[in-house]
N, C-alpha and C. Protein backbone atom coordinates (compact mmCIF):
# COMPACT_ATOMS: atom_id res chain seq x y z
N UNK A 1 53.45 71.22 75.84
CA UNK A 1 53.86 72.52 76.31
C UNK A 1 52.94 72.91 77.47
N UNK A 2 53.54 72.97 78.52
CA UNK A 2 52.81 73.32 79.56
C UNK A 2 52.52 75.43 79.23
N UNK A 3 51.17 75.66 80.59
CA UNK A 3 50.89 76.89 80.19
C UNK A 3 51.31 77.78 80.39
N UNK A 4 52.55 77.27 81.11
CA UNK A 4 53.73 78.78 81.96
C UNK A 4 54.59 78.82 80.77
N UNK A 5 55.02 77.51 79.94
CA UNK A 5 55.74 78.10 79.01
C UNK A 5 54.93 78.42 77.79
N UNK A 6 53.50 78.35 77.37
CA UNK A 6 53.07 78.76 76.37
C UNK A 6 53.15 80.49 76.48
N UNK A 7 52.65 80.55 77.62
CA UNK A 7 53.36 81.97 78.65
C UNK A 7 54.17 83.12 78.30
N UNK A 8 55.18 81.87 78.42
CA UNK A 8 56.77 82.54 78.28
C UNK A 8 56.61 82.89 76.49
N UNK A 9 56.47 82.11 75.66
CA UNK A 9 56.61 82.17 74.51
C UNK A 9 55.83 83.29 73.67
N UNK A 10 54.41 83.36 74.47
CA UNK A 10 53.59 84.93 74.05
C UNK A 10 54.26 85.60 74.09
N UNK A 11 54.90 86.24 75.48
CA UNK A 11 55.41 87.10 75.98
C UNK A 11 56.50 87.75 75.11
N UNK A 12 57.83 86.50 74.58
CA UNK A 12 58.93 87.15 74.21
C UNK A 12 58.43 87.30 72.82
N UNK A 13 57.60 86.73 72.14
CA UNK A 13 57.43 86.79 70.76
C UNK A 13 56.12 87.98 70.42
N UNK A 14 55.96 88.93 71.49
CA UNK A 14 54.82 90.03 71.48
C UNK A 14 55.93 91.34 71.10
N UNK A 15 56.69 91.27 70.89
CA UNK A 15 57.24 92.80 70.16
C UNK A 15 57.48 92.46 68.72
N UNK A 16 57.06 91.32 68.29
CA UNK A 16 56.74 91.15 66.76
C UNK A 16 56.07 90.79 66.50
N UNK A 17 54.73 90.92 66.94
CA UNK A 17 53.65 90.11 66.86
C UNK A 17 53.29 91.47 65.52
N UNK A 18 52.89 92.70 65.49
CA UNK A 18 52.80 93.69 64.55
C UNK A 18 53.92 93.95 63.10
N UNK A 19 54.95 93.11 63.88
CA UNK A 19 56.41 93.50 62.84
C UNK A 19 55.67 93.60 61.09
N UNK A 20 56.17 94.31 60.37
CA UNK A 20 55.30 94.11 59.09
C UNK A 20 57.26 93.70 58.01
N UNK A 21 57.48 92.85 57.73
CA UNK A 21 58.27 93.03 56.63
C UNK A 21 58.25 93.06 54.90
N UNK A 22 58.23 93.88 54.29
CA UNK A 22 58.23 94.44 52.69
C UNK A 22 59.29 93.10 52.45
N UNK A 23 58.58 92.09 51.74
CA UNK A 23 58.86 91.01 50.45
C UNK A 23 59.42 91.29 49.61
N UNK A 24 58.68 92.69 48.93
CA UNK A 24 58.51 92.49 47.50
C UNK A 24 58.12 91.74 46.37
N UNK A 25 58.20 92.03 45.35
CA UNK A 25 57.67 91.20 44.57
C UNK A 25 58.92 90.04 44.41
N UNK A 26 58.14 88.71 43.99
CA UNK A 26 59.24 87.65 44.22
C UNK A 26 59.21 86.98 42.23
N UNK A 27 60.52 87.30 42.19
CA UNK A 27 61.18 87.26 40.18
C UNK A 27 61.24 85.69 40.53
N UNK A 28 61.18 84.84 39.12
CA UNK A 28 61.13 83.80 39.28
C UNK A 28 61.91 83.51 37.61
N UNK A 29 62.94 83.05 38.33
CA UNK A 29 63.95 82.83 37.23
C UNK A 29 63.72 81.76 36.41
N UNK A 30 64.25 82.20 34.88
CA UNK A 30 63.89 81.10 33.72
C UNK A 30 64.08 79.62 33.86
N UNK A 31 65.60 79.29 34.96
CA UNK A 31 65.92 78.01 35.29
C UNK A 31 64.69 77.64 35.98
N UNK A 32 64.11 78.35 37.03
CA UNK A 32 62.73 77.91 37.92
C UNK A 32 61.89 77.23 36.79
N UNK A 33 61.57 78.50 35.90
CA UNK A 33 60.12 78.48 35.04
C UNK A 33 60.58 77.34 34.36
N UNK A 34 61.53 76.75 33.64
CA UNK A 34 61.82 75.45 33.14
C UNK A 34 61.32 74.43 33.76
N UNK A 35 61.65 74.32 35.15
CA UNK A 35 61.92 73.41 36.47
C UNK A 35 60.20 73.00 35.84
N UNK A 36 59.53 74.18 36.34
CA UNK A 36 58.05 74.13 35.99
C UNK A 36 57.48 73.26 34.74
N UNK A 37 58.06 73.88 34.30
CA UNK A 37 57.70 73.11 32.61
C UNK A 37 57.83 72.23 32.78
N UNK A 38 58.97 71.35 32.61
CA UNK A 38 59.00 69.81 33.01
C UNK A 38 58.50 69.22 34.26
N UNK A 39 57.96 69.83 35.10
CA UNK A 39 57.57 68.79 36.14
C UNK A 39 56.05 68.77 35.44
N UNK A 40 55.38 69.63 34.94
CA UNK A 40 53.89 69.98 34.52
C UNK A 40 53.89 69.25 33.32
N UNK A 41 55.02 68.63 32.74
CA UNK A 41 54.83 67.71 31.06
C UNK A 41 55.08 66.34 31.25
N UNK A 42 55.24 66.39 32.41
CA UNK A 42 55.60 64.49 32.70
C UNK A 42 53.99 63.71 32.45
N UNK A 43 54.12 62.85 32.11
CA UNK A 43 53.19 61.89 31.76
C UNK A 43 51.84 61.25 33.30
N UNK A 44 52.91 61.53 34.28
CA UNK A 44 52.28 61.03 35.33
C UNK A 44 51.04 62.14 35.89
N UNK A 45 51.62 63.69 35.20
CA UNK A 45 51.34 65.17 35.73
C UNK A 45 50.19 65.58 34.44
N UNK A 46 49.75 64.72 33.66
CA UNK A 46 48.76 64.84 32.43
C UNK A 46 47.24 64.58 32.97
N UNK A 47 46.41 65.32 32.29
CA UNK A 47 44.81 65.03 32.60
C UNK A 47 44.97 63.46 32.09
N UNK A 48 43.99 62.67 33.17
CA UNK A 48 43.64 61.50 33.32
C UNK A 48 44.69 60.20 33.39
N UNK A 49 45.92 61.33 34.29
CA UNK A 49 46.64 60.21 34.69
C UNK A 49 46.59 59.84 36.09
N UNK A 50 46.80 58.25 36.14
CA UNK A 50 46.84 57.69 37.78
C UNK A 50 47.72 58.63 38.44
N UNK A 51 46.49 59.52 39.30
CA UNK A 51 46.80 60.07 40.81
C UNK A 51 46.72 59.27 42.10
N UNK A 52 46.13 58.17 42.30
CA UNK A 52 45.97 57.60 43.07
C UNK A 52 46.64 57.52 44.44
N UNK A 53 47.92 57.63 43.34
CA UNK A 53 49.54 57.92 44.89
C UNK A 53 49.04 59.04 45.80
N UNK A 54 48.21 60.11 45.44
CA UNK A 54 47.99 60.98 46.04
C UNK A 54 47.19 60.37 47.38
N UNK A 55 46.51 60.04 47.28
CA UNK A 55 45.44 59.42 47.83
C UNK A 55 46.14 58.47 49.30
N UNK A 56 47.08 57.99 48.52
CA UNK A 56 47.85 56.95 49.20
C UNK A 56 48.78 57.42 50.44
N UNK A 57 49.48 58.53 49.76
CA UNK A 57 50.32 59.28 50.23
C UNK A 57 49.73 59.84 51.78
N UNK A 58 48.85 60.40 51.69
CA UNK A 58 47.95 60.97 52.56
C UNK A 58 47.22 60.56 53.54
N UNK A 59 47.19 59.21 53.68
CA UNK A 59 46.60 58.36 54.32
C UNK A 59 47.39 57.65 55.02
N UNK A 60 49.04 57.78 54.67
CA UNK A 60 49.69 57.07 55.49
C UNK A 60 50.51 58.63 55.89
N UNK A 61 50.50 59.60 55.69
CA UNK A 61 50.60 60.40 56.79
C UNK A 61 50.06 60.42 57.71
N UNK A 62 48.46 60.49 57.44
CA UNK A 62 46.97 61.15 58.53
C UNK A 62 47.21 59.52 59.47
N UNK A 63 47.67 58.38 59.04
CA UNK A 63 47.78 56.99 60.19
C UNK A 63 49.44 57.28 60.76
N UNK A 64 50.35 57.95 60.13
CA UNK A 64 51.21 58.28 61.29
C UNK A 64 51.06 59.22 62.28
N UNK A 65 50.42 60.61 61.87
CA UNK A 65 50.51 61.17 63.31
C UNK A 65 49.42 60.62 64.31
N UNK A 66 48.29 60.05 63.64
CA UNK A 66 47.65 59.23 64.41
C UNK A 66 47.72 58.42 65.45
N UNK A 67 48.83 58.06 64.75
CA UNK A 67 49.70 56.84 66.03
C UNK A 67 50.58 57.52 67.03
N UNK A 68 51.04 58.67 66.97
CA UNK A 68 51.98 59.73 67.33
C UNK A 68 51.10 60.54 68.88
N UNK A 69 49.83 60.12 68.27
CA UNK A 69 49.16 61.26 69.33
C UNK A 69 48.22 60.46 70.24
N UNK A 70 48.23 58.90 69.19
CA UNK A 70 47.60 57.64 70.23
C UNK A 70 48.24 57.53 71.44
C-alpha cells in the first residue's frame, strides 16, 4: 500500500474512527453450550494429552508467511 492510498483510507474511514456501537450482552444458546461440552470432553482436549499438533500447526504457518514476505 503505497502512502497516498494509506492516505486515502485514513481519510474516508475518520468519521468512524469514534463510532461507538452497543453489543449488548451476547446469550449463548444451549445448542452452543453443548457444542462446548463436547469439544472440551474429547480425549485429545484432556489434561496430559498429545498437544504437540499445536506446536506443529504454528510453525508451518509462521514458515508460510515467511516465505510470503521473502
Amino acid at each position: 500500500m503505497s502512502d497516498g492510498e494509506y492516505d486515502e483510507l485514513v481519510r474516508i474511514l475518520e468519521p468512524f474512527r469514534n463510532l461507538r456501537i452497543d453489543t449488548g450482552p451476547v446469550e449463548l444458546t444451549e445448542e452452543y453450550l453443548r457444542m462446548i461440552d463436547e469439544v472440551e470432553s474429547a480425549p485429545e482436549n484432556q489434561s496430559g494429552g498429545d498437544k504437540t499438533w499445536v506446536w506443529q500447526a504454528d510453525r508451518q504457518y509462521r514458515d508460510y508467511f515467511d516465505r510470503l514476505e521473502g
